[in-house]
C-alpha atoms as a PDB file:
ATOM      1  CA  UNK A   1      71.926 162.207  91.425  1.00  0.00           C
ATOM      2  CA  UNK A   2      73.182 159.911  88.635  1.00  0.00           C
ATOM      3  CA  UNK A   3      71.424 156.330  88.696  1.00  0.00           C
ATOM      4  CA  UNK A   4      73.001 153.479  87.687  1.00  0.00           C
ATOM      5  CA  UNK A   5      72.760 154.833  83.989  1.00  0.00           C
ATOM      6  CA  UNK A   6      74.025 157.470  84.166  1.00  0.00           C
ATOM      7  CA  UNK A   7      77.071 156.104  85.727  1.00  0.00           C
ATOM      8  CA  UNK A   8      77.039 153.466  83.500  1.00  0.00           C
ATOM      9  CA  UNK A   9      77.279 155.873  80.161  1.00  0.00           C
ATOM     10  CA  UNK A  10      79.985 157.910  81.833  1.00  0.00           C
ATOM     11  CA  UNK A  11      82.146 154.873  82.146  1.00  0.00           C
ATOM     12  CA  UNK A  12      81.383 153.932  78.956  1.00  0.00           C
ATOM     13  CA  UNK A  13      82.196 157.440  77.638  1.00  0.00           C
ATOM     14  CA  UNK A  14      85.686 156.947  79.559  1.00  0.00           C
ATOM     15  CA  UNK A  15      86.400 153.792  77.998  1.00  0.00           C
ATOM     16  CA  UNK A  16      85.602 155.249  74.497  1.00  0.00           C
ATOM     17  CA  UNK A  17      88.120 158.043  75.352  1.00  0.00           C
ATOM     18  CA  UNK A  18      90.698 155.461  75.419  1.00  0.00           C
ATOM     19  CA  UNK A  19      92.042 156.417  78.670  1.00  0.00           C
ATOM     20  CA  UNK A  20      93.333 152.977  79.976  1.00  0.00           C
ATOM     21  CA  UNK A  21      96.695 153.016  79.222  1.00  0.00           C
ATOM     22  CA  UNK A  22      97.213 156.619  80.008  1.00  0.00           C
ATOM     23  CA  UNK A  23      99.601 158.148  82.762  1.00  0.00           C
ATOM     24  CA  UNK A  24      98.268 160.530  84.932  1.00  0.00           C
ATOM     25  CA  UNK A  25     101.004 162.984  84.217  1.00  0.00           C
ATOM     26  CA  UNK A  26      99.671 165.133  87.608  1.00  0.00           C
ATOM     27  CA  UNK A  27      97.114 166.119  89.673  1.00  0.00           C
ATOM     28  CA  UNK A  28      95.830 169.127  90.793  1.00  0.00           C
ATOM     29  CA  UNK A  29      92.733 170.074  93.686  1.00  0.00           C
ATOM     30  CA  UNK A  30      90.785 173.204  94.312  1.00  0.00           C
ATOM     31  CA  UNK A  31      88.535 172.043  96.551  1.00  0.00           C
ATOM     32  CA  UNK A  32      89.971 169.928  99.230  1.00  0.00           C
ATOM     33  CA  UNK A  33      87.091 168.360 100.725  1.00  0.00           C
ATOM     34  CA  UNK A  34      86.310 166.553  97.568  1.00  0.00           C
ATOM     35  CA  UNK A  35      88.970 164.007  98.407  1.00  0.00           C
ATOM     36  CA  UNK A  36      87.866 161.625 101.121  1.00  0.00           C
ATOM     37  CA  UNK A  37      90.574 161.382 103.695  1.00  0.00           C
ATOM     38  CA  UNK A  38      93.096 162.753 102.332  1.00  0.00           C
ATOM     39  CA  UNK A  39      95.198 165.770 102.024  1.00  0.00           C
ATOM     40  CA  UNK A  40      95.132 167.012  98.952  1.00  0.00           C
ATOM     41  CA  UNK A  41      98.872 167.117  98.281  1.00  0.00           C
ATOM     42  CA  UNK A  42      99.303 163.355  99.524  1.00  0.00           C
ATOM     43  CA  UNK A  43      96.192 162.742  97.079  1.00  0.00           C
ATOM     44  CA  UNK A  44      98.484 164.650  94.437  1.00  0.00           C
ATOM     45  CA  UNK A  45     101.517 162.835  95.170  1.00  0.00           C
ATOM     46  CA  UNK A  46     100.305 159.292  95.385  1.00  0.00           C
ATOM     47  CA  UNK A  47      98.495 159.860  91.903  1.00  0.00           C
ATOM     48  CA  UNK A  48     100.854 161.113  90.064  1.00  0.00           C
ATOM     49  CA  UNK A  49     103.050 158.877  87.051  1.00  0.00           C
ATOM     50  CA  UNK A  50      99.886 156.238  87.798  1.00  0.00           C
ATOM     51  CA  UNK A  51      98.967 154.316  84.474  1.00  0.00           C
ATOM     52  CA  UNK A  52      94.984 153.910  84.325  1.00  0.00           C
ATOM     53  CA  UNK A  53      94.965 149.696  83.919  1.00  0.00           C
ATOM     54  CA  UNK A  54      90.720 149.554  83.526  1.00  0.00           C
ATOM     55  CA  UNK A  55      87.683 151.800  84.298  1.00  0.00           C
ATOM     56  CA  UNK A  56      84.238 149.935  85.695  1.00  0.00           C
ATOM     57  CA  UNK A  57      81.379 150.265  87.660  1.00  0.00           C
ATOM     58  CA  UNK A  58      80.277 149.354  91.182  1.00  0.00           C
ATOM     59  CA  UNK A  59      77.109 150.398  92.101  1.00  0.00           C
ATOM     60  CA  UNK A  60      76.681 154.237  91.988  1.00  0.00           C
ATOM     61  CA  UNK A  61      81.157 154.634  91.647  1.00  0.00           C
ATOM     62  CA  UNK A  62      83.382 155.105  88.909  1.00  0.00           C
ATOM     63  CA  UNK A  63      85.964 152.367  89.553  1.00  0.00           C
ATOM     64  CA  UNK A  64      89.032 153.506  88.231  1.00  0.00           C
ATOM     65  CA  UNK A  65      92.146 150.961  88.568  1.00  0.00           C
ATOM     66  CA  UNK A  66      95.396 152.288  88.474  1.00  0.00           C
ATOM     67  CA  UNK A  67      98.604 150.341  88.173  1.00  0.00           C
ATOM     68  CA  UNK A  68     100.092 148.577  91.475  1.00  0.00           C
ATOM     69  CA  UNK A  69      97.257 147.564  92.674  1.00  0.00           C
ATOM     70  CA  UNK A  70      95.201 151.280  93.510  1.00  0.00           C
ATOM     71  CA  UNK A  71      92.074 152.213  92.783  1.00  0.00           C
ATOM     72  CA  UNK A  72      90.260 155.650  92.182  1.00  0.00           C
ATOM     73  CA  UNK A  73      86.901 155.737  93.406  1.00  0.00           C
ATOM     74  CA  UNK A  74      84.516 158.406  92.333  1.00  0.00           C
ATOM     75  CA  UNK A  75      81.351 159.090  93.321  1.00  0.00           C
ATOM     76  CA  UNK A  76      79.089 161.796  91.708  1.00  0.00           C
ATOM     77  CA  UNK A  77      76.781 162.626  94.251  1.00  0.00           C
ATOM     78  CA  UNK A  78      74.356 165.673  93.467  1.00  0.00           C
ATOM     79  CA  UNK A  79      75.795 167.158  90.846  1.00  0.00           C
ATOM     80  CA  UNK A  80      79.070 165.822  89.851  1.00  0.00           C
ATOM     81  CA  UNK A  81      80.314 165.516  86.688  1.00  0.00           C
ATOM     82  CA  UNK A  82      83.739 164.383  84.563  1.00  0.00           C
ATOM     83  CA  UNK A  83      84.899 166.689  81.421  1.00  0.00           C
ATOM     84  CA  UNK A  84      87.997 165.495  79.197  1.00  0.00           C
ATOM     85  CA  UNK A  85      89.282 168.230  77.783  1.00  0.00           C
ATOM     86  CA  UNK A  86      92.371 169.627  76.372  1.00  0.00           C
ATOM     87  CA  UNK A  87      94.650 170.797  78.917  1.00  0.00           C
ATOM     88  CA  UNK A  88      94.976 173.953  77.510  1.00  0.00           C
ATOM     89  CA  UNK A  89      91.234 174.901  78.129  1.00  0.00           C
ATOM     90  CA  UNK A  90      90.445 177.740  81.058  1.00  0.00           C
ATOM     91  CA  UNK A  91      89.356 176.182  84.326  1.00  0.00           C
ATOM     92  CA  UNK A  92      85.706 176.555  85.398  1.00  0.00           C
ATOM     93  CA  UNK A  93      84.964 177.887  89.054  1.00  0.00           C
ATOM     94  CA  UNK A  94      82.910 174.544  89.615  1.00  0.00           C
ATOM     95  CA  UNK A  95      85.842 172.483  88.386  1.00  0.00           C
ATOM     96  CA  UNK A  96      87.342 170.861  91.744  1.00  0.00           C
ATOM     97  CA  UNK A  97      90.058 168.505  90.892  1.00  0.00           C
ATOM     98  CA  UNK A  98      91.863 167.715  87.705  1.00  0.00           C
ATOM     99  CA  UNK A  99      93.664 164.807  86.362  1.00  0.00           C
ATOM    100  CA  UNK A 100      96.240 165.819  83.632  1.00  0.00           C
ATOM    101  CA  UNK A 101      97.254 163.159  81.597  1.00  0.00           C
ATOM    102  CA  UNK A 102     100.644 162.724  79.168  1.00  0.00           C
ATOM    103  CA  UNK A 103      98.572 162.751  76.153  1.00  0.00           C
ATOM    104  CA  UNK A 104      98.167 166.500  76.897  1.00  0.00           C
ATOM    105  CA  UNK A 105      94.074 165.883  77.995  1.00  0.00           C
ATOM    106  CA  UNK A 106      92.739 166.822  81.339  1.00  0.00           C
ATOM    107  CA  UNK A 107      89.754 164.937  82.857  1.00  0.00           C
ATOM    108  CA  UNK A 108      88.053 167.327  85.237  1.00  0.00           C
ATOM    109  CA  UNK A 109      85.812 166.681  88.171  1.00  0.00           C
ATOM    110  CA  UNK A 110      82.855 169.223  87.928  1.00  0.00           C
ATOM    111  CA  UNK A 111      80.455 169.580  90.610  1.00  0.00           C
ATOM    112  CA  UNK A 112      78.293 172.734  91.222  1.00  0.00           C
ATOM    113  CA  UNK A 113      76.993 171.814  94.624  1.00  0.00           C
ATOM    114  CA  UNK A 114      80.746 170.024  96.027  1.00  0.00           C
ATOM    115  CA  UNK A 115      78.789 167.018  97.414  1.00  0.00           C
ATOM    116  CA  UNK A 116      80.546 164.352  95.014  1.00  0.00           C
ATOM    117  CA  UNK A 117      83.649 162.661  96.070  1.00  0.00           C
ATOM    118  CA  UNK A 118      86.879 161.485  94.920  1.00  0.00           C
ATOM    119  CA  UNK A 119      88.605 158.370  97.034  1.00  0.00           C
ATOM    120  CA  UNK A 120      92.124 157.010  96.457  1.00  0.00           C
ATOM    121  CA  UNK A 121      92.407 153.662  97.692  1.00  0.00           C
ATOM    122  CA  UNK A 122      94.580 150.287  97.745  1.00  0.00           C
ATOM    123  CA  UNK A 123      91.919 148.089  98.193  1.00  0.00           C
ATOM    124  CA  UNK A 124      87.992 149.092  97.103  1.00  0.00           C
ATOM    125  CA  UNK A 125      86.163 145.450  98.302  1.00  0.00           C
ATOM    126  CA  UNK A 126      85.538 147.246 102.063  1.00  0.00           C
ATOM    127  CA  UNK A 127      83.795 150.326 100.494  1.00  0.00           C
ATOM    128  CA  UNK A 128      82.257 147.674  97.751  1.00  0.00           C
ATOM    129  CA  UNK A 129      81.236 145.012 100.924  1.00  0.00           C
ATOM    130  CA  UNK A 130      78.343 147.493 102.146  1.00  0.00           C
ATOM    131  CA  UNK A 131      76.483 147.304  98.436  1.00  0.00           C
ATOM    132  CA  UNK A 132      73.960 145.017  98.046  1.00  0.00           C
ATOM    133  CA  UNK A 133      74.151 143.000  94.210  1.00  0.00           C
ATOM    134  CA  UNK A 134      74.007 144.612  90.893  1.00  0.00           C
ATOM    135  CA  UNK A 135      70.409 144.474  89.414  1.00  0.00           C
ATOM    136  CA  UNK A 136      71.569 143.986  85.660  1.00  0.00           C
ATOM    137  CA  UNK A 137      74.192 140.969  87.046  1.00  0.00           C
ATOM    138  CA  UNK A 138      73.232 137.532  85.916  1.00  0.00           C
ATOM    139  CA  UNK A 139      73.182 136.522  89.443  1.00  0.00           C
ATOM    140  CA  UNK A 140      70.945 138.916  90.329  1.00  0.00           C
ATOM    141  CA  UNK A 141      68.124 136.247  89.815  1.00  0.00           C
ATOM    142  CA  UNK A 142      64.216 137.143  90.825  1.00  0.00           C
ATOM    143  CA  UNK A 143      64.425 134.229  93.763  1.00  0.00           C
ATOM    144  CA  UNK A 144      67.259 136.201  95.367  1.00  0.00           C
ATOM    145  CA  UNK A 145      65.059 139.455  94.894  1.00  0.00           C
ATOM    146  CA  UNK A 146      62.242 137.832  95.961  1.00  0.00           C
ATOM    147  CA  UNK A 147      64.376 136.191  99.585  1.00  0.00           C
ATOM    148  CA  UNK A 148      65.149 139.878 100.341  1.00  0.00           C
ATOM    149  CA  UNK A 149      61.838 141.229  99.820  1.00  0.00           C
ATOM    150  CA  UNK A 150      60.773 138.203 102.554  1.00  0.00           C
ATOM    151  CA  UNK A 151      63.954 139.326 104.901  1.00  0.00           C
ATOM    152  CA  UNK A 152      62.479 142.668 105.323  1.00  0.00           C
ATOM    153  CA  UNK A 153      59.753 144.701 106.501  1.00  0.00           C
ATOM    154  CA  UNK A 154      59.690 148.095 105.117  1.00  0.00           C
ATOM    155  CA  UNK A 155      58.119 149.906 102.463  1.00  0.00           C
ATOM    156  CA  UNK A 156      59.236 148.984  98.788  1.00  0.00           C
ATOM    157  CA  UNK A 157      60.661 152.825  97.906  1.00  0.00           C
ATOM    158  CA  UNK A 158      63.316 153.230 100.849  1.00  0.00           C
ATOM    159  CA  UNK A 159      63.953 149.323 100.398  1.00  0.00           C
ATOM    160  CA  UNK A 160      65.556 149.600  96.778  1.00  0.00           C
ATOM    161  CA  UNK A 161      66.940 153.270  97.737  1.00  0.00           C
ATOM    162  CA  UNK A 162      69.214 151.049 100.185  1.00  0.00           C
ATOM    163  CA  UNK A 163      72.207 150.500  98.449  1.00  0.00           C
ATOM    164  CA  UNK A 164      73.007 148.248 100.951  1.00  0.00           C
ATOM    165  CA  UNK A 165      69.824 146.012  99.654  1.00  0.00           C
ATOM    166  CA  UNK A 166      70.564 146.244  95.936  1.00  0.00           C
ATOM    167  CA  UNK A 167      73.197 148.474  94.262  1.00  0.00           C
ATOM    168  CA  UNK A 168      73.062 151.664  91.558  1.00  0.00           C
ATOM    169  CA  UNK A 169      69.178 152.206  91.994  1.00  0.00           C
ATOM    170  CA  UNK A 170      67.775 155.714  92.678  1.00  0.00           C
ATOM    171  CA  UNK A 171      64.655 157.793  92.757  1.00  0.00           C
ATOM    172  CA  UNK A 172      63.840 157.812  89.277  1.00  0.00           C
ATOM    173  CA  UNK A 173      64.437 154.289  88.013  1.00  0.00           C
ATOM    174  CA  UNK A 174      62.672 152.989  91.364  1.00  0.00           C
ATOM    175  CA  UNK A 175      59.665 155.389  90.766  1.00  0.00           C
ATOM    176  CA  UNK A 176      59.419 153.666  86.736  1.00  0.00           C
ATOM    177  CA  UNK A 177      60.479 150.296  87.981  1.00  0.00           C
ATOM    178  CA  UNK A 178      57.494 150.208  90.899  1.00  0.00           C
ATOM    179  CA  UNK A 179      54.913 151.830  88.515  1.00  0.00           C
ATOM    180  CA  UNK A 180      55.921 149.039  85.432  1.00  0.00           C
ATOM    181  CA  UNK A 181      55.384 146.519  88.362  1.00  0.00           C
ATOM    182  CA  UNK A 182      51.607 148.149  89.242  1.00  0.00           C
ATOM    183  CA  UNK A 183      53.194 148.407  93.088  1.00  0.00           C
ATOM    184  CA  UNK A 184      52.609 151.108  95.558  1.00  0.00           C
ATOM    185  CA  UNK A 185      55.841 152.801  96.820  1.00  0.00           C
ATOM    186  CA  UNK A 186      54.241 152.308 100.345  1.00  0.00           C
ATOM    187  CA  UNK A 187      53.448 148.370 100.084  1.00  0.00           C
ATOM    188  CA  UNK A 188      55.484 146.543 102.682  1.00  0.00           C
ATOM    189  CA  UNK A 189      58.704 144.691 101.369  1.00  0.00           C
ATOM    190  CA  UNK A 190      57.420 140.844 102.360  1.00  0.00           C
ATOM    191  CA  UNK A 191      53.808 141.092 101.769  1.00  0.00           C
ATOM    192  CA  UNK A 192      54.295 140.536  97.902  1.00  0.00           C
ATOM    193  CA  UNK A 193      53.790 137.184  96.611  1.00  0.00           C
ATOM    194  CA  UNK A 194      56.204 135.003  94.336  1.00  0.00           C
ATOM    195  CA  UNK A 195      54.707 136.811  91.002  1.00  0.00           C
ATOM    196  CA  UNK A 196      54.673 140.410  92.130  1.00  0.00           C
ATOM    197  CA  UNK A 197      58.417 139.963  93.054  1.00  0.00           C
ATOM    198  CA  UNK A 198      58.935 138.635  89.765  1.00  0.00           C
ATOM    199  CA  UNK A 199      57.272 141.298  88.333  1.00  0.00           C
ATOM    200  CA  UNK A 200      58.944 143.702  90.233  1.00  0.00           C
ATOM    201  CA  UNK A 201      62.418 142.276  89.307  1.00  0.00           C
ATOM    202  CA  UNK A 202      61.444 142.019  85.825  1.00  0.00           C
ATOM    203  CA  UNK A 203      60.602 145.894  85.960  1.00  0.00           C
ATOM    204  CA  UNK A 204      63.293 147.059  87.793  1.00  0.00           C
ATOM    205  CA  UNK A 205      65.965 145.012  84.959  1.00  0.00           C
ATOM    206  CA  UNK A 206      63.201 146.704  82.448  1.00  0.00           C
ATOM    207  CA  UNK A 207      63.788 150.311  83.582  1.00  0.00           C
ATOM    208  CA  UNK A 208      67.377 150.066  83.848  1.00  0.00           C
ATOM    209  CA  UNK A 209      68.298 148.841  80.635  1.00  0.00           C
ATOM    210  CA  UNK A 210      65.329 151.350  79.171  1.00  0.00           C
ATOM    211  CA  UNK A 211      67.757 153.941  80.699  1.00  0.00           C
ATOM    212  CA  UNK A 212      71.162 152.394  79.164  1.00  0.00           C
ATOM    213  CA  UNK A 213      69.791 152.727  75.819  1.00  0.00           C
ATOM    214  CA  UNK A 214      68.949 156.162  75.866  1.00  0.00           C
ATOM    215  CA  UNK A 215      72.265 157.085  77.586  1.00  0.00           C
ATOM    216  CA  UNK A 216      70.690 158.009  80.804  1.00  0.00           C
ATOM    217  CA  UNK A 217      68.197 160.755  81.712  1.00  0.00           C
ATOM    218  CA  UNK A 218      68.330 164.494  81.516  1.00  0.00           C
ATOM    219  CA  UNK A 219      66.032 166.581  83.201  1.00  0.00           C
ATOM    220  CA  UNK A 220      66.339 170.052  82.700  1.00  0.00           C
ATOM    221  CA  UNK A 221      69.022 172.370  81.326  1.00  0.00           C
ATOM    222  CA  UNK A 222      70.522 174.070  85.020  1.00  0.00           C
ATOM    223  CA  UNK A 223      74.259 172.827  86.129  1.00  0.00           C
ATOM    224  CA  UNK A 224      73.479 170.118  88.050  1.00  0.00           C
ATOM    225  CA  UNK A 225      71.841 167.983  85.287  1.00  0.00           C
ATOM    226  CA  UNK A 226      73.257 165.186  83.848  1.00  0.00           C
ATOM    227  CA  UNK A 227      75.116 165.536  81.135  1.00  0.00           C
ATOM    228  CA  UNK A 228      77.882 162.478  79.517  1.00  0.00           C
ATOM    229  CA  UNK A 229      81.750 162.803  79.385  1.00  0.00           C
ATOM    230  CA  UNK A 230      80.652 163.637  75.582  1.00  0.00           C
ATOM    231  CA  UNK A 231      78.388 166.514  76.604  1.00  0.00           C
ATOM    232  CA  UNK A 232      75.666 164.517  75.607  1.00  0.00           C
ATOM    233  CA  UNK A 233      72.068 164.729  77.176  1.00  0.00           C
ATOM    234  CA  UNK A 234      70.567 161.567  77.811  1.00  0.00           C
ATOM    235  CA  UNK A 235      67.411 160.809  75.906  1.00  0.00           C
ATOM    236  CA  UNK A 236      65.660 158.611  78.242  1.00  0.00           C
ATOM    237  CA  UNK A 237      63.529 162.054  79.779  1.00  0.00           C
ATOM    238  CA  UNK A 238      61.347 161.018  76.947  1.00  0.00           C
ATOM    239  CA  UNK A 239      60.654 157.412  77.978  1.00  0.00           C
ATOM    240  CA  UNK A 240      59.621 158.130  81.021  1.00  0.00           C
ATOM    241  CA  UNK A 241      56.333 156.977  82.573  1.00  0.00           C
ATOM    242  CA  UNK A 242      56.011 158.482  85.804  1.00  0.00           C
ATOM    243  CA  UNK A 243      58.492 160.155  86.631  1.00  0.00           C
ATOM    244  CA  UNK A 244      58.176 164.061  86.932  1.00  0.00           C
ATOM    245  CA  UNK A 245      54.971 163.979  85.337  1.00  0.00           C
ATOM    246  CA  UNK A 246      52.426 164.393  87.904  1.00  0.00           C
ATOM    247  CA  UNK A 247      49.176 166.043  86.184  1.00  0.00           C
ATOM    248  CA  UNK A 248      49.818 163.873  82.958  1.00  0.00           C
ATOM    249  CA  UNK A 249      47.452 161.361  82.026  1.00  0.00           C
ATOM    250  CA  UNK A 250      48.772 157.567  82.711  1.00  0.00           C
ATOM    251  CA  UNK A 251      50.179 155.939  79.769  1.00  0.00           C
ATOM    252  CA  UNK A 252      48.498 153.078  80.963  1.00  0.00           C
ATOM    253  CA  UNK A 253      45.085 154.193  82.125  1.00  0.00           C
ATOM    254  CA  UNK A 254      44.874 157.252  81.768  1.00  0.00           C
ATOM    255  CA  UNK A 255      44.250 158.727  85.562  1.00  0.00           C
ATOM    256  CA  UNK A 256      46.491 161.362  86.249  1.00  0.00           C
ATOM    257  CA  UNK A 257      50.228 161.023  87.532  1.00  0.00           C
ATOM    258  CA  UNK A 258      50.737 161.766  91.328  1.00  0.00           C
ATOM    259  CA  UNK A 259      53.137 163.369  93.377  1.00  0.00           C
ATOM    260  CA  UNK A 260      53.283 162.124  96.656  1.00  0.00           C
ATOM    261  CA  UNK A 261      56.333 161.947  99.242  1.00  0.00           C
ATOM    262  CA  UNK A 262      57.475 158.550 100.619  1.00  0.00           C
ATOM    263  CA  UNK A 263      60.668 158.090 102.960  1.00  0.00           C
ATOM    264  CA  UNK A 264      61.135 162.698 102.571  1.00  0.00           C
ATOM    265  CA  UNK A 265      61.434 161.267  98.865  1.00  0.00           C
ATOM    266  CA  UNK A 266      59.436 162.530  95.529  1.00  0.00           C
ATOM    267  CA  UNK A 267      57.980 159.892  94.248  1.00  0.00           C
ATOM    268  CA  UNK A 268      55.340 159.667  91.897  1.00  0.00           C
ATOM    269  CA  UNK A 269      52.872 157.269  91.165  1.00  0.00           C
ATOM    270  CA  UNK A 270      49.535 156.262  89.029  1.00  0.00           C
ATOM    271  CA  UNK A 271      46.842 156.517  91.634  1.00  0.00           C
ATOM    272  CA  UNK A 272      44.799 153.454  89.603  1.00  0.00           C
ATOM    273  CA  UNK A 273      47.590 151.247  88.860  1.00  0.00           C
ATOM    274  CA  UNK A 274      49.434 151.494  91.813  1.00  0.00           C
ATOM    275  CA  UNK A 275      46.894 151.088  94.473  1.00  0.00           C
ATOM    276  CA  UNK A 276      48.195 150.521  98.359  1.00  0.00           C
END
């Protein structure tokens, strides 16, 4: 599933397409489900002649503003993805809606395994209200980190899986963040002290931006790996730590990498450095 990253570079990818200011000149859905409560041809209708006015992130969504005050959400799930194309190019089979623009492109919502999902809204703060804060926001500070580590008693992994408890993290970024800060996945949310919850924040803020810089993180080659607007692999595979690479020596240490499941997760962890 695309990490805050990933979802991050997509935007990004968006933006340098220069699609704000571009009118959606129709819309078109193969797979209804993929819009969240709504019928497709509604969906279609109440799209349709919409200027994009800005494209952001909240969390794990594209946040796509459209003029008079609406708002599509996307959310990749699995396996989603977004292609602009020309208009002219053949449609895929996995290719479940499309957004043809004026300018004669198409942007075109991928997604092998039909878990991601497309929401057309007027007003995204009560879908936005259930997130907890953005980890790379300035006002993300390590005391507030460090209150909600207190609030809570649960194990560290599930605890930053919770969007809810902080926003755009998933399993690999929390596997390198935890392992940067020496902390078990299983260590209980409010028994760290003031410096491992500055550590942690520091290495959660470390892994992210680790991640930004190399575009994101590919993993393999199949369908359902991430891949930018641009058809670009991210590079970050190669920066990582701990991540997928149980049987590998440490980069720290040396012991060898563990895989281990925590919350039905994979999560993997330095047996040495990351002791319970």
């Amino acid at each position: 599933m695309p990490e805050l990253p990933e979802v991050q570079t997509i935007v990004d990818d968006l933006n340098a397409g220069l699609l704000v200011g571009k009118r959606i000149k129709r819309a078109s859905v193969f797979w209804p489900r993929t819009i969240h409560a709504m019928a497709p041809p509604a969906f279609c209708r109440k799209i349709k002649g919409k200027r994009i006015s800005s494209i952001g992130r909240r969390g794990k969504f594209i946040v796509i503003g459209l003029e008079n005050d609406c708002f599509l959400l996307i959310h990749l799930r699995m396996s989603g993805r977004l292609l602009l194309t020309a208009a002219s190019r053949l449609r895929d089979k996995h290719e479940h809606v499309w957004l043809t623009f004026t300018d004669g492109r198409r942007l075109r919502f991928h997604d092998t395994r039909k878990f991601g999902r497309m929401y057309l809204v007027d007003d995204p703060e009560p879908m936005f209200r259930k997130l907890g804060p953005e980890p790379l926001d300035r006002r993300f500070t390590a005391r507030k980190l460090a209150e909600g580590l207190r609030k809570h008693r649960r194990m560290l992994k599930p605890l930053l899986l919770d969007q809810s408890f902080v926003a755009g993290l998933g399993n690999i970024y929390v596997d390198e963040a935890l392992w940067a800060a020496r902390l078990h996945p299983c260590r209980i949310s409010n028994s760290l002290d003031k410096r491992e919850a500055i550590q942690l924040y520091r290495s959660i803020r470390l892994a992210l931006r680790r991640g930004l810089k190399n575009l994101g993180t590919s993993l393999g080659t199949g369908e359902a790996n991430f891949y930018s607007v641009a058809r670009r692999r991210g590079r970050n595979k190669d920066e990582l730590r701990v991540f997928r690479r149980n049987g590998r020596p440490c980069p720290r240490c040396r012991a060898k990498i563990e895989r281990i499941v925590v919350g039905q997760r994979s999560t993997h962890i330095c047996p040495e450095c990351q002791k319970n």
